[in-house]
PDB file of N, CA and C in Angstrom:
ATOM      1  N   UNK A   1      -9.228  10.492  17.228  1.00  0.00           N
ATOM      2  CA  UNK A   1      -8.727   9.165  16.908  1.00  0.00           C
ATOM      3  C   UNK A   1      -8.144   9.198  15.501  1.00  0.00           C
ATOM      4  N   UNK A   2      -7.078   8.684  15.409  1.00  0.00           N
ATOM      5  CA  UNK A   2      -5.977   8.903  13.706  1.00  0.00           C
ATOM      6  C   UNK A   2      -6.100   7.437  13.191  1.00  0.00           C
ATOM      7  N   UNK A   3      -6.781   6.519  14.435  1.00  0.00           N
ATOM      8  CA  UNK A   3      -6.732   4.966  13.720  1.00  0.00           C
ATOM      9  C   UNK A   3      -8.642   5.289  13.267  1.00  0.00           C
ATOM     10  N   UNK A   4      -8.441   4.677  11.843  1.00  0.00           N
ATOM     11  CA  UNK A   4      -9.792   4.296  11.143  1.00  0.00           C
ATOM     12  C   UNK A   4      -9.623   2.662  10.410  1.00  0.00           C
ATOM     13  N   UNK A   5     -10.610   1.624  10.494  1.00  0.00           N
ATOM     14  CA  UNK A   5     -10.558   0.778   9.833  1.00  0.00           C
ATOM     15  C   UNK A   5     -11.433   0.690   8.768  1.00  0.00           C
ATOM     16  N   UNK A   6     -11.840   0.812   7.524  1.00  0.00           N
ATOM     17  CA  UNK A   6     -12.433   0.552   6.703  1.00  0.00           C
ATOM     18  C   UNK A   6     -12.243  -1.013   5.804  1.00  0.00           C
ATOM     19  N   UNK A   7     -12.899  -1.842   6.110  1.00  0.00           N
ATOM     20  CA  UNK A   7     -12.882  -3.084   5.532  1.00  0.00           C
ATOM     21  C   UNK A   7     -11.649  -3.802   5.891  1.00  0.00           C
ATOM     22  N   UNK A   8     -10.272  -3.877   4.928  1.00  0.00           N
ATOM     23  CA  UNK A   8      -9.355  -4.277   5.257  1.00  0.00           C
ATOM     24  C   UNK A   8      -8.246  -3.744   5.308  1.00  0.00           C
ATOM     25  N   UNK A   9      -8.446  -2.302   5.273  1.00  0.00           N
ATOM     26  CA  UNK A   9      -7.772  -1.221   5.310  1.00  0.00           C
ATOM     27  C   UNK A   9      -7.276  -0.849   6.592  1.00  0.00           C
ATOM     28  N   UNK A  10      -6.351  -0.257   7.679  1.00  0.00           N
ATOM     29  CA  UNK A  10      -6.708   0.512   8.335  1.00  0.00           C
ATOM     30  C   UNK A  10      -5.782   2.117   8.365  1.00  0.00           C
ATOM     31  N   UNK A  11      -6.612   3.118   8.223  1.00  0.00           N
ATOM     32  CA  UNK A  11      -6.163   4.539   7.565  1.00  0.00           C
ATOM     33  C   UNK A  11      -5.738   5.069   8.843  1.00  0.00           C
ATOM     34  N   UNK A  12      -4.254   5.770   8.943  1.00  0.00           N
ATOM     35  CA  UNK A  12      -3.594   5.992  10.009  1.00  0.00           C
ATOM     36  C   UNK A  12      -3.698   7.990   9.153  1.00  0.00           C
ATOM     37  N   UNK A  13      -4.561   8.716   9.739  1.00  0.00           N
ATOM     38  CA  UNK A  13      -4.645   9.850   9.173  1.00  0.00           C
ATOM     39  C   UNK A  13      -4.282  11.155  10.450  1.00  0.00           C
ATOM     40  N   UNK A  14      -4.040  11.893  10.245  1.00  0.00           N
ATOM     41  CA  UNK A  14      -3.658  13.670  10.860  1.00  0.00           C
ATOM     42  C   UNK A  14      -2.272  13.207  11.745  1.00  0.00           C
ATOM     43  N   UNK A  15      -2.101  13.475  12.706  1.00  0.00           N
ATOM     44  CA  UNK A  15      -1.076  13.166  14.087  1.00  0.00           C
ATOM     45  C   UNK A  15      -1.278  11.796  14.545  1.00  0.00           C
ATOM     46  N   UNK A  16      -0.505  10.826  14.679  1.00  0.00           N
ATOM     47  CA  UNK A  16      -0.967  10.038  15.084  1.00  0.00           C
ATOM     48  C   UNK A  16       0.171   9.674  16.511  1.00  0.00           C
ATOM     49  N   UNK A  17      -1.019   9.895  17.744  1.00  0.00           N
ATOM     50  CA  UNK A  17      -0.255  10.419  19.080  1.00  0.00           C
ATOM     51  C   UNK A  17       0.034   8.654  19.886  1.00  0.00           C
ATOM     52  N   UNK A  18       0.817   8.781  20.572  1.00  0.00           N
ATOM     53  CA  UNK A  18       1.168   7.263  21.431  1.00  0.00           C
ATOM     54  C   UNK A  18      -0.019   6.503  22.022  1.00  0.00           C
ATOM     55  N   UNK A  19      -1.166   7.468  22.140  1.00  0.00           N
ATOM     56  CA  UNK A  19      -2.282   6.449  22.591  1.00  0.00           C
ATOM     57  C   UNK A  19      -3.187   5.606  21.244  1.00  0.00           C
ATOM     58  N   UNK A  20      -2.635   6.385  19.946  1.00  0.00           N
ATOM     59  CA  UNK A  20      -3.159   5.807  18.542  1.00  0.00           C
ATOM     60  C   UNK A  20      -2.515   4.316  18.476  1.00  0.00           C
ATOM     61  N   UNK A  21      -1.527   3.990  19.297  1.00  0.00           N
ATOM     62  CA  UNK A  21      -0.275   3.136  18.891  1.00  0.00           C
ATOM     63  C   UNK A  21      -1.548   1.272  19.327  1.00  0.00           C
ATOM     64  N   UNK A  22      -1.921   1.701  20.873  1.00  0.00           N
ATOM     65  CA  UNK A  22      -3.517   0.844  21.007  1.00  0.00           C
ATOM     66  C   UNK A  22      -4.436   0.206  20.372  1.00  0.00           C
ATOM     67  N   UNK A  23      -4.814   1.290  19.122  1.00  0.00           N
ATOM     68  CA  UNK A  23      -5.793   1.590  18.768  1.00  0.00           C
ATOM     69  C   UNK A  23      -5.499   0.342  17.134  1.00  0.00           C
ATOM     70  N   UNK A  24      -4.647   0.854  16.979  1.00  0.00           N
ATOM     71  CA  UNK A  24      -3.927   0.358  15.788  1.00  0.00           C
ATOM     72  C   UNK A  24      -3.518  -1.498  16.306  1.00  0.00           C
ATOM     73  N   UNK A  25      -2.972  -1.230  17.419  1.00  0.00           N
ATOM     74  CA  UNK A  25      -2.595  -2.480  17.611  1.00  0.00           C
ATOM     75  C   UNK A  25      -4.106  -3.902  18.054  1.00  0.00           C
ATOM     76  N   UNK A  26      -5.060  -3.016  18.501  1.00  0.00           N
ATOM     77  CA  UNK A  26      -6.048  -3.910  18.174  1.00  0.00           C
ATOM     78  C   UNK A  26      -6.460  -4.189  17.152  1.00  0.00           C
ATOM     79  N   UNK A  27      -6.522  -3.093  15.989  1.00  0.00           N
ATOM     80  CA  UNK A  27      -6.842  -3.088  14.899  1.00  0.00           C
ATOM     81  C   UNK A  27      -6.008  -4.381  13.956  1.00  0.00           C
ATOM     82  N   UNK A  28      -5.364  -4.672  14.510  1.00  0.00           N
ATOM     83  CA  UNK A  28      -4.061  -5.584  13.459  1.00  0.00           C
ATOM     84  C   UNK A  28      -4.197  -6.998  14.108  1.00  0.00           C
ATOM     85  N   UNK A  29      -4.434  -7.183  15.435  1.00  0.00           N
ATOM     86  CA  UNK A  29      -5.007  -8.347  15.819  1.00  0.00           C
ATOM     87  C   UNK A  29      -6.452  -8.707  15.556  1.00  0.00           C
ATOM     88  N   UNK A  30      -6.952  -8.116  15.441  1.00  0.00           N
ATOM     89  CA  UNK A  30      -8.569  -8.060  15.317  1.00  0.00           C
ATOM     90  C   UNK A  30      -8.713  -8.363  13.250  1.00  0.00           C
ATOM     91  N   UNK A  31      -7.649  -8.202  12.508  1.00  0.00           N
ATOM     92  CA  UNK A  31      -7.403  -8.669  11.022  1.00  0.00           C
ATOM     93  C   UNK A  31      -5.870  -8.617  10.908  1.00  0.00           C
ATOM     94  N   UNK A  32      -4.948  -9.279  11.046  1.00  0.00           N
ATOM     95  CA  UNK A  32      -3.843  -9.694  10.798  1.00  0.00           C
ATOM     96  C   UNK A  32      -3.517  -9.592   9.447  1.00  0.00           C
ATOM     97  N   UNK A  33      -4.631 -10.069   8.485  1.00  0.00           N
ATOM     98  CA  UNK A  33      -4.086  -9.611   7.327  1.00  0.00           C
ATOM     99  C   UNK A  33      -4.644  -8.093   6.643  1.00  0.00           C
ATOM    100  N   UNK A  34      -4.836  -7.102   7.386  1.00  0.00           N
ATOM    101  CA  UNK A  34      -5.497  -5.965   7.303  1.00  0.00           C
ATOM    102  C   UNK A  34      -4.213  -5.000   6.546  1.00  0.00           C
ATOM    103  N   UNK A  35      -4.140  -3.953   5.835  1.00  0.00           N
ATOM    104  CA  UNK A  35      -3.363  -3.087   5.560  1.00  0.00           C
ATOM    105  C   UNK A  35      -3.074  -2.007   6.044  1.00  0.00           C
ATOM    106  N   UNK A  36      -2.183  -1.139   6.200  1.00  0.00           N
ATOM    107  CA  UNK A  36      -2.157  -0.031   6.246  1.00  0.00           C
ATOM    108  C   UNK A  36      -2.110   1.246   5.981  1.00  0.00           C
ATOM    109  N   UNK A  37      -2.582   2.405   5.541  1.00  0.00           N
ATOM    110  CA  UNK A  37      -2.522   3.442   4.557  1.00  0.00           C
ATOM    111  C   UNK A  37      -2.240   4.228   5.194  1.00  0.00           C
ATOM    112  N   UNK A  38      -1.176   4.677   4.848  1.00  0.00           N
ATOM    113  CA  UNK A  38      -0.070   6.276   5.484  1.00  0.00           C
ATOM    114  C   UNK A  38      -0.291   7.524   4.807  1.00  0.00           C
ATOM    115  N   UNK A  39      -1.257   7.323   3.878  1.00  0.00           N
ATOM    116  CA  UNK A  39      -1.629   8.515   2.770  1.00  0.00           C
ATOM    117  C   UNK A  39      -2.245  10.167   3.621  1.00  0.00           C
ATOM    118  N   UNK A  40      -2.781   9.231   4.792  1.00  0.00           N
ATOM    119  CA  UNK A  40      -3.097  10.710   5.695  1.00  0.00           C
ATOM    120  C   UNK A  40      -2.254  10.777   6.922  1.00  0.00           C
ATOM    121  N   UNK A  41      -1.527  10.185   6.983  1.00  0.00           N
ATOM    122  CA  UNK A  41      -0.763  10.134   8.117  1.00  0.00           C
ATOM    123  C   UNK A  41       0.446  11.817   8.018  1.00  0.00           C
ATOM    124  N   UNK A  42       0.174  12.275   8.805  1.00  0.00           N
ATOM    125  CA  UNK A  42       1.137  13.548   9.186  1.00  0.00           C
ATOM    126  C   UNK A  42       1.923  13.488  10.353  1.00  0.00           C
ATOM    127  N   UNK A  43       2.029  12.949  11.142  1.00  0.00           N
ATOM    128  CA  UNK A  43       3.381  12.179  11.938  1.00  0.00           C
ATOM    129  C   UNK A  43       2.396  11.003  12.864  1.00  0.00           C
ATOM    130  N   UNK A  44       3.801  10.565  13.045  1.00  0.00           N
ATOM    131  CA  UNK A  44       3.105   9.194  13.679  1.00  0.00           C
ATOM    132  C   UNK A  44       4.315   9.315  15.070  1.00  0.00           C
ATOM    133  N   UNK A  45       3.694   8.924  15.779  1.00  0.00           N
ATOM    134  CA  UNK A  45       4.384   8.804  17.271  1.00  0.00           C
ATOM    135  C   UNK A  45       5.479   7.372  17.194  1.00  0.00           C
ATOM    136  N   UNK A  46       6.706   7.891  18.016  1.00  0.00           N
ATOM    137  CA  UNK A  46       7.159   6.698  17.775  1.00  0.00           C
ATOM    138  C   UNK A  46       6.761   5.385  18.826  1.00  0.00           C
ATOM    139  N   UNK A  47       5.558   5.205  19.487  1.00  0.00           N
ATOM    140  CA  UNK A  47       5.263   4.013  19.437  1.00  0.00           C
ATOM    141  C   UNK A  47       4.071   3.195  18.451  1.00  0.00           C
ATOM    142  N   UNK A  48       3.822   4.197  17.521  1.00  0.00           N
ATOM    143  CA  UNK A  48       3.108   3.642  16.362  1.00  0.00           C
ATOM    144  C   UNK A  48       3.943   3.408  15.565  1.00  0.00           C
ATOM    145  N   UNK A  49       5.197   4.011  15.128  1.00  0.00           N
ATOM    146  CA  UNK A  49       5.990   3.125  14.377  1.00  0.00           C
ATOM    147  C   UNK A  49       6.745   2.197  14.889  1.00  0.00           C
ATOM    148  N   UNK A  50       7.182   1.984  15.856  1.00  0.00           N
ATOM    149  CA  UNK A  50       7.546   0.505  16.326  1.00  0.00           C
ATOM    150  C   UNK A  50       6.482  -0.641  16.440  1.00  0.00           C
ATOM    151  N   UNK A  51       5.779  -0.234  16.371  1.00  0.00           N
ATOM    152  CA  UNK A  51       4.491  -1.163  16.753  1.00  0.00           C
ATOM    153  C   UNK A  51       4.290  -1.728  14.939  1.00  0.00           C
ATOM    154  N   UNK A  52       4.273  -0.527  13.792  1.00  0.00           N
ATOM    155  CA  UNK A  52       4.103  -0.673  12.688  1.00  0.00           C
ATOM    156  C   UNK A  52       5.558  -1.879  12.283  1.00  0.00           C
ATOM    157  N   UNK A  53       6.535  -1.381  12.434  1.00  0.00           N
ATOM    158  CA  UNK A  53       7.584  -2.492  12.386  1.00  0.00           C
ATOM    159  C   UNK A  53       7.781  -3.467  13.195  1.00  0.00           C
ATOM    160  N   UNK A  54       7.158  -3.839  14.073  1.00  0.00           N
ATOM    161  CA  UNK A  54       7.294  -5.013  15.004  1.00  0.00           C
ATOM    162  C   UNK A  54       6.299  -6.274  14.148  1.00  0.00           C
ATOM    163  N   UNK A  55       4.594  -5.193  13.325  1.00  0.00           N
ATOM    164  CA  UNK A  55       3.820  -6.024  12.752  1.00  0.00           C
ATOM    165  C   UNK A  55       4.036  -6.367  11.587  1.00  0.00           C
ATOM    166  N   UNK A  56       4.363  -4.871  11.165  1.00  0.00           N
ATOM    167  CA  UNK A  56       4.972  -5.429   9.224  1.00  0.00           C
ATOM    168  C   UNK A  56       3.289  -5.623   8.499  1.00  0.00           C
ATOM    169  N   UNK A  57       2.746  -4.696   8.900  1.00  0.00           N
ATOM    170  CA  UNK A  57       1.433  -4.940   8.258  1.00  0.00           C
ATOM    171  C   UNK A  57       1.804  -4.471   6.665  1.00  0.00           C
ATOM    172  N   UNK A  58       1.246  -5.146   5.422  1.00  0.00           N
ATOM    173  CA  UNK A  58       1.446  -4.607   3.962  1.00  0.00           C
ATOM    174  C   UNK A  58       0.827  -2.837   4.341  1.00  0.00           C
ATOM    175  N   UNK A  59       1.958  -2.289   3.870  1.00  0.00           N
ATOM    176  CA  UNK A  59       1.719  -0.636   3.658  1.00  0.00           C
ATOM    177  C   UNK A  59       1.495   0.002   2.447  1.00  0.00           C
ATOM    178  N   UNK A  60       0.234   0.911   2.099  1.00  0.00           N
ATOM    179  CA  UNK A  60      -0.379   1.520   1.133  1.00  0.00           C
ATOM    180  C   UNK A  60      -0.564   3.067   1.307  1.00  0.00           C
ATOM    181  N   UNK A  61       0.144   3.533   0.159  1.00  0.00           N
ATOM    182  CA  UNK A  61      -0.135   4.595   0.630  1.00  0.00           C
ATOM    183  C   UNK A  61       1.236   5.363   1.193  1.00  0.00           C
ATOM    184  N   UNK A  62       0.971   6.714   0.764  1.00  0.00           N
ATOM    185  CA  UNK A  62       2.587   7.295   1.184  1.00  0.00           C
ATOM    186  C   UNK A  62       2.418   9.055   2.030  1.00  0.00           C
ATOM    187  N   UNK A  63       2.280   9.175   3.087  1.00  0.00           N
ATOM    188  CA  UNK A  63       2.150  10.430   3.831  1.00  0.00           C
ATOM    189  C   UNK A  63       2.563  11.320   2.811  1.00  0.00           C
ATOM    190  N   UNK A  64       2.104  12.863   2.596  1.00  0.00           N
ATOM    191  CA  UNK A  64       2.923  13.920   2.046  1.00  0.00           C
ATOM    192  C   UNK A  64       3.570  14.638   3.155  1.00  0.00           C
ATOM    193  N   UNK A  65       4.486  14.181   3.307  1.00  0.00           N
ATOM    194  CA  UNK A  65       5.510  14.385   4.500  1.00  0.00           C
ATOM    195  C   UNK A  65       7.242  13.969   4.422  1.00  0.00           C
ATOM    196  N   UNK A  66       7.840  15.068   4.420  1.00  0.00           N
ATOM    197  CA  UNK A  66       9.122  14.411   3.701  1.00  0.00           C
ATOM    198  C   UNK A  66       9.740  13.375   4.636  1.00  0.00           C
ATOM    199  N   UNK A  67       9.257  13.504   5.973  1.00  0.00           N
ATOM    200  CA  UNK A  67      10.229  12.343   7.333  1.00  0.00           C
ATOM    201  C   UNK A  67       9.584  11.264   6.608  1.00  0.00           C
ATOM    202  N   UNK A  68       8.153  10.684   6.861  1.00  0.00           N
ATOM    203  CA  UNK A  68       7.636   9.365   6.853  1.00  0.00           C
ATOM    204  C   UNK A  68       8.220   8.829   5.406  1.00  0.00           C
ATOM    205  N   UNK A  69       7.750   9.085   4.606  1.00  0.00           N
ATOM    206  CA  UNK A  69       8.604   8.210   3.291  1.00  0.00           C
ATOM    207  C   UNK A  69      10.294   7.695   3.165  1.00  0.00           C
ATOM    208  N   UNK A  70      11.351   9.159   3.372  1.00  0.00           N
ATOM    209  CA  UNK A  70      12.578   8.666   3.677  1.00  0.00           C
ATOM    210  C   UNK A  70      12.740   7.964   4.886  1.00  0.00           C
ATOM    211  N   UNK A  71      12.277   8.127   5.805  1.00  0.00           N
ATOM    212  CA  UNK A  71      12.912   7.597   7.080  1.00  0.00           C
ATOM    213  C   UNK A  71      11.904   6.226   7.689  1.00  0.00           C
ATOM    214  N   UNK A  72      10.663   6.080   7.415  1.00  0.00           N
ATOM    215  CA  UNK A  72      10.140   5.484   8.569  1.00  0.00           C
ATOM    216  C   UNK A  72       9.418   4.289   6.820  1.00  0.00           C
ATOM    217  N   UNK A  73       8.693   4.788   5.748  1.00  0.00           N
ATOM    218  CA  UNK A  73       7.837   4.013   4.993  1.00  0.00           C
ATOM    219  C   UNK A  73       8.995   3.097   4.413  1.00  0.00           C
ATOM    220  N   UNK A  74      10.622   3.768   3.927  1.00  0.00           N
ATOM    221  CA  UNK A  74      11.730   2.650   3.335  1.00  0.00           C
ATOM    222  C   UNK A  74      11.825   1.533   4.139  1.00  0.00           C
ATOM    223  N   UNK A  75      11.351   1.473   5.629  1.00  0.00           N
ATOM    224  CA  UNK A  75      12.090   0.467   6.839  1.00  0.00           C
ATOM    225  C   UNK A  75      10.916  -0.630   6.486  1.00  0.00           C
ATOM    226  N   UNK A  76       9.589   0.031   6.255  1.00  0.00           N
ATOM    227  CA  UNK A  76       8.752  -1.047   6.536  1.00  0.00           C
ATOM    228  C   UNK A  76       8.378  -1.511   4.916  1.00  0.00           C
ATOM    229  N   UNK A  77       8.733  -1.488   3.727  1.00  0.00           N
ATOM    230  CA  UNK A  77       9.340  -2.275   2.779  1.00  0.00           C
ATOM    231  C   UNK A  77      10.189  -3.607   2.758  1.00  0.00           C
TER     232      UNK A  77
END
């Protein structure tokens, strides 16, 4: 599992595969105003990032990964 919630956090860490996309999306209904941290994130499936831009949850945190920052963390700014 790549979805973790800690308080009001929720840490999207290693691969995060199309069934994470669920996991996350309860996670964001279940605290709407919850965050997200990409700091461990090493790819994310693209129905976790549509799902991430459909919610627009506040994002913390920046993958060390050159795709997610140029391409996917500028969109959800």
């Amino acid at each position: 599992m790549s979805v973790r919630v800690e308080a009001e956090v929720i840490h999207l860490t290693g691969r995060c595969l199309a069934e994470d996309a669920e996991a996350l999306l309860v996670a964001l209904h279940e605290g709407p105003e919850r965050s997200v941290d990409l700091a461990g994130a090493q790819r994310l499936h693209l129905a976790v990032v549509q799902l991430l831009l459909a919610a627009r949850p506040p994002i913390r945190g920046v993958a060390n990964n050159s795709v997610l920052p140029v391409h996917v963390v500028n969109l959800l700014q």
